[in-house]
C-alpha atoms as a PDB file:
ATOM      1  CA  UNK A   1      -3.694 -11.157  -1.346  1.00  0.00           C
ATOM      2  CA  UNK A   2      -0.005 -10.014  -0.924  1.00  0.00           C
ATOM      3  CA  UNK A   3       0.413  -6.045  -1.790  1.00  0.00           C
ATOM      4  CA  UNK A   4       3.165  -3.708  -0.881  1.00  0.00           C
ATOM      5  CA  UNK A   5       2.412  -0.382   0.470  1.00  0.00           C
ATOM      6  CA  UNK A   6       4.829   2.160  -0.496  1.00  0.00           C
ATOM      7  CA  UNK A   7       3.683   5.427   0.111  1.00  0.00           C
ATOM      8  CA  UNK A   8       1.029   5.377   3.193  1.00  0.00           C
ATOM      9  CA  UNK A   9      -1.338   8.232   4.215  1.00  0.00           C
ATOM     10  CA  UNK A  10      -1.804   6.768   7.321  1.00  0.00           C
ATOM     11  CA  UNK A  11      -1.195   3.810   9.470  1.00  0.00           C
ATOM     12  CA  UNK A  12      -3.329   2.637  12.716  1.00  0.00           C
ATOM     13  CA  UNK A  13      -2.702  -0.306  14.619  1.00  0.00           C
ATOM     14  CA  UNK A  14      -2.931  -1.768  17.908  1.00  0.00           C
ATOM     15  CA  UNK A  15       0.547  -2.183  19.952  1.00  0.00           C
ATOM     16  CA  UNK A  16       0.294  -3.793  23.492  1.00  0.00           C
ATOM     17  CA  UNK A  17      -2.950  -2.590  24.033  1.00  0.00           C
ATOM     18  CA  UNK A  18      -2.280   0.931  22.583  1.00  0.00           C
ATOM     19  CA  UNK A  19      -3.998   2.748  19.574  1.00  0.00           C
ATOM     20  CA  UNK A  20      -0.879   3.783  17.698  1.00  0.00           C
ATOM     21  CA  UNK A  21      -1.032   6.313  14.486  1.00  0.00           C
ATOM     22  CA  UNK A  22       1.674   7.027  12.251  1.00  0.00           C
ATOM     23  CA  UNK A  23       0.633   9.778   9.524  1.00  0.00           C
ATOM     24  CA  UNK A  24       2.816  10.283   6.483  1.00  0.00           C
ATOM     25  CA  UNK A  25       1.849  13.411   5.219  1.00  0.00           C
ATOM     26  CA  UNK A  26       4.587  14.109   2.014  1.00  0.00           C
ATOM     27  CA  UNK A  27       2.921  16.495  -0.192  1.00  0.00           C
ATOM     28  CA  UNK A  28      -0.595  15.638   0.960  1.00  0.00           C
ATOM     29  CA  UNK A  29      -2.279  18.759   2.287  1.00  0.00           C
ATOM     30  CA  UNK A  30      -4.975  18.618   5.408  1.00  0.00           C
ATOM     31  CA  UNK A  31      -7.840  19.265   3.117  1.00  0.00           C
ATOM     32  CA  UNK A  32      -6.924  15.950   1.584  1.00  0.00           C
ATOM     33  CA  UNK A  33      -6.976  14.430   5.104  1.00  0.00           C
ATOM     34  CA  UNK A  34     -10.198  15.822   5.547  1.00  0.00           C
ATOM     35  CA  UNK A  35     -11.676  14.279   2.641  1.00  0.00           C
ATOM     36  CA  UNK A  36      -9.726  10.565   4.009  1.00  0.00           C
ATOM     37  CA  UNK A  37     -11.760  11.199   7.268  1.00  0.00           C
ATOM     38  CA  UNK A  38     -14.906  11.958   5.878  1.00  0.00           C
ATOM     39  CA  UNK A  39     -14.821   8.713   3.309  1.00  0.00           C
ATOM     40  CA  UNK A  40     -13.623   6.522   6.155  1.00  0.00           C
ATOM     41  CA  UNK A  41     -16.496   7.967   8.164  1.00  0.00           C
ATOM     42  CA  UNK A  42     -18.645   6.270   5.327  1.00  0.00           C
ATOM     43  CA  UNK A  43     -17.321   3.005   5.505  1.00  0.00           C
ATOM     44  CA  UNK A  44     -17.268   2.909   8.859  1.00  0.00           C
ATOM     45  CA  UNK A  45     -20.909   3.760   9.087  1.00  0.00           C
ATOM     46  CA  UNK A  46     -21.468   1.111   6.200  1.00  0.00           C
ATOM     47  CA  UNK A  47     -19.549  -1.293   7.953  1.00  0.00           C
ATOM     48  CA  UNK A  48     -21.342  -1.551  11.323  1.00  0.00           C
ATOM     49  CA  UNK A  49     -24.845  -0.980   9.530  1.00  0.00           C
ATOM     50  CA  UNK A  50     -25.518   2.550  10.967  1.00  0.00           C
ATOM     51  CA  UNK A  51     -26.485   6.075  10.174  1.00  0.00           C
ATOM     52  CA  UNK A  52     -23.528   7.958   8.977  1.00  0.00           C
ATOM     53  CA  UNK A  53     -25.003  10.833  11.194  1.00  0.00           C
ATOM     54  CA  UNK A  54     -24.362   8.460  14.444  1.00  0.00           C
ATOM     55  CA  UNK A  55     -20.657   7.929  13.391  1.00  0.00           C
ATOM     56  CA  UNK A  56     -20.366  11.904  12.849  1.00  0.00           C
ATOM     57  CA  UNK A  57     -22.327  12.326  16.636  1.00  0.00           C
ATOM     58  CA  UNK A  58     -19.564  10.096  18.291  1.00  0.00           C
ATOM     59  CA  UNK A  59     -16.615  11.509  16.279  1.00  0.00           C
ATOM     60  CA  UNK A  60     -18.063  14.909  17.500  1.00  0.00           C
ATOM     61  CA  UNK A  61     -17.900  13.758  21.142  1.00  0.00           C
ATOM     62  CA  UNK A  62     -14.276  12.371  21.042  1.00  0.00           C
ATOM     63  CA  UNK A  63     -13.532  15.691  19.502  1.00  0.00           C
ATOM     64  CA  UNK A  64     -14.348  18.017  22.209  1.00  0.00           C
ATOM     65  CA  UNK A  65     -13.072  15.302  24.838  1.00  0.00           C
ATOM     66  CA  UNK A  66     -10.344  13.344  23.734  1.00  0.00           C
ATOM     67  CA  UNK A  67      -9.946   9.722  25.197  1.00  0.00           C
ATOM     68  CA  UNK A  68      -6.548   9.601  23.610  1.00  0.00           C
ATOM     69  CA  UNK A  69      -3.771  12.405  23.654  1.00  0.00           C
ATOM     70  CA  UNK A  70      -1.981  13.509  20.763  1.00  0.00           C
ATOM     71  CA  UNK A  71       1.612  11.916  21.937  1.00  0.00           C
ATOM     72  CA  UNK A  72       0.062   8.429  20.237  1.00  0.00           C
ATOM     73  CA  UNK A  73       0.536  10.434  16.611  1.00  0.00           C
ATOM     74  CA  UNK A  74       3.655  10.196  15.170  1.00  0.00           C
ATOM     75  CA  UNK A  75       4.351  12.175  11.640  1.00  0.00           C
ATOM     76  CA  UNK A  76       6.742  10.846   9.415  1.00  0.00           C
END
């Protein structure tokens, strides 16, 4: 299935080795974001047959100690 994106929220992807994130914000405000996070939260959860609470628990613990710093984000 071919599809051109043309106006991205958000793109993640893996670039020698490094978790890259490029976040295109336009007139999207963070509350939207939030509500991005929280769905993707639910697939994830859905995708790796677990609780949604476990996802939340480890998204909790990156939170209040990153493994990644914030340089990797780059806002278009």
């Amino acid at each position: 299935m071919d599809m051109e994106i043309n106006s991205p929220l958000i793109i993640v992807f893996e670039n020698d080795g490094q978790l890259q994130t490029h976040l295109y914000p336009g007139e999207t405000g963070y509350q939207e974001y939030g509500t991005l996070i929280a769905t993707l939260v639910r697939h994830v959860a859905n995708a790796f047959k677990v609780r949604e609470d476990e996802v939340w628990e480890f998204v909790d613990k990156e939170r209040y100690e990153p493994t990644t710093p914030i340089s990797e984000l780059k806002v278009n």
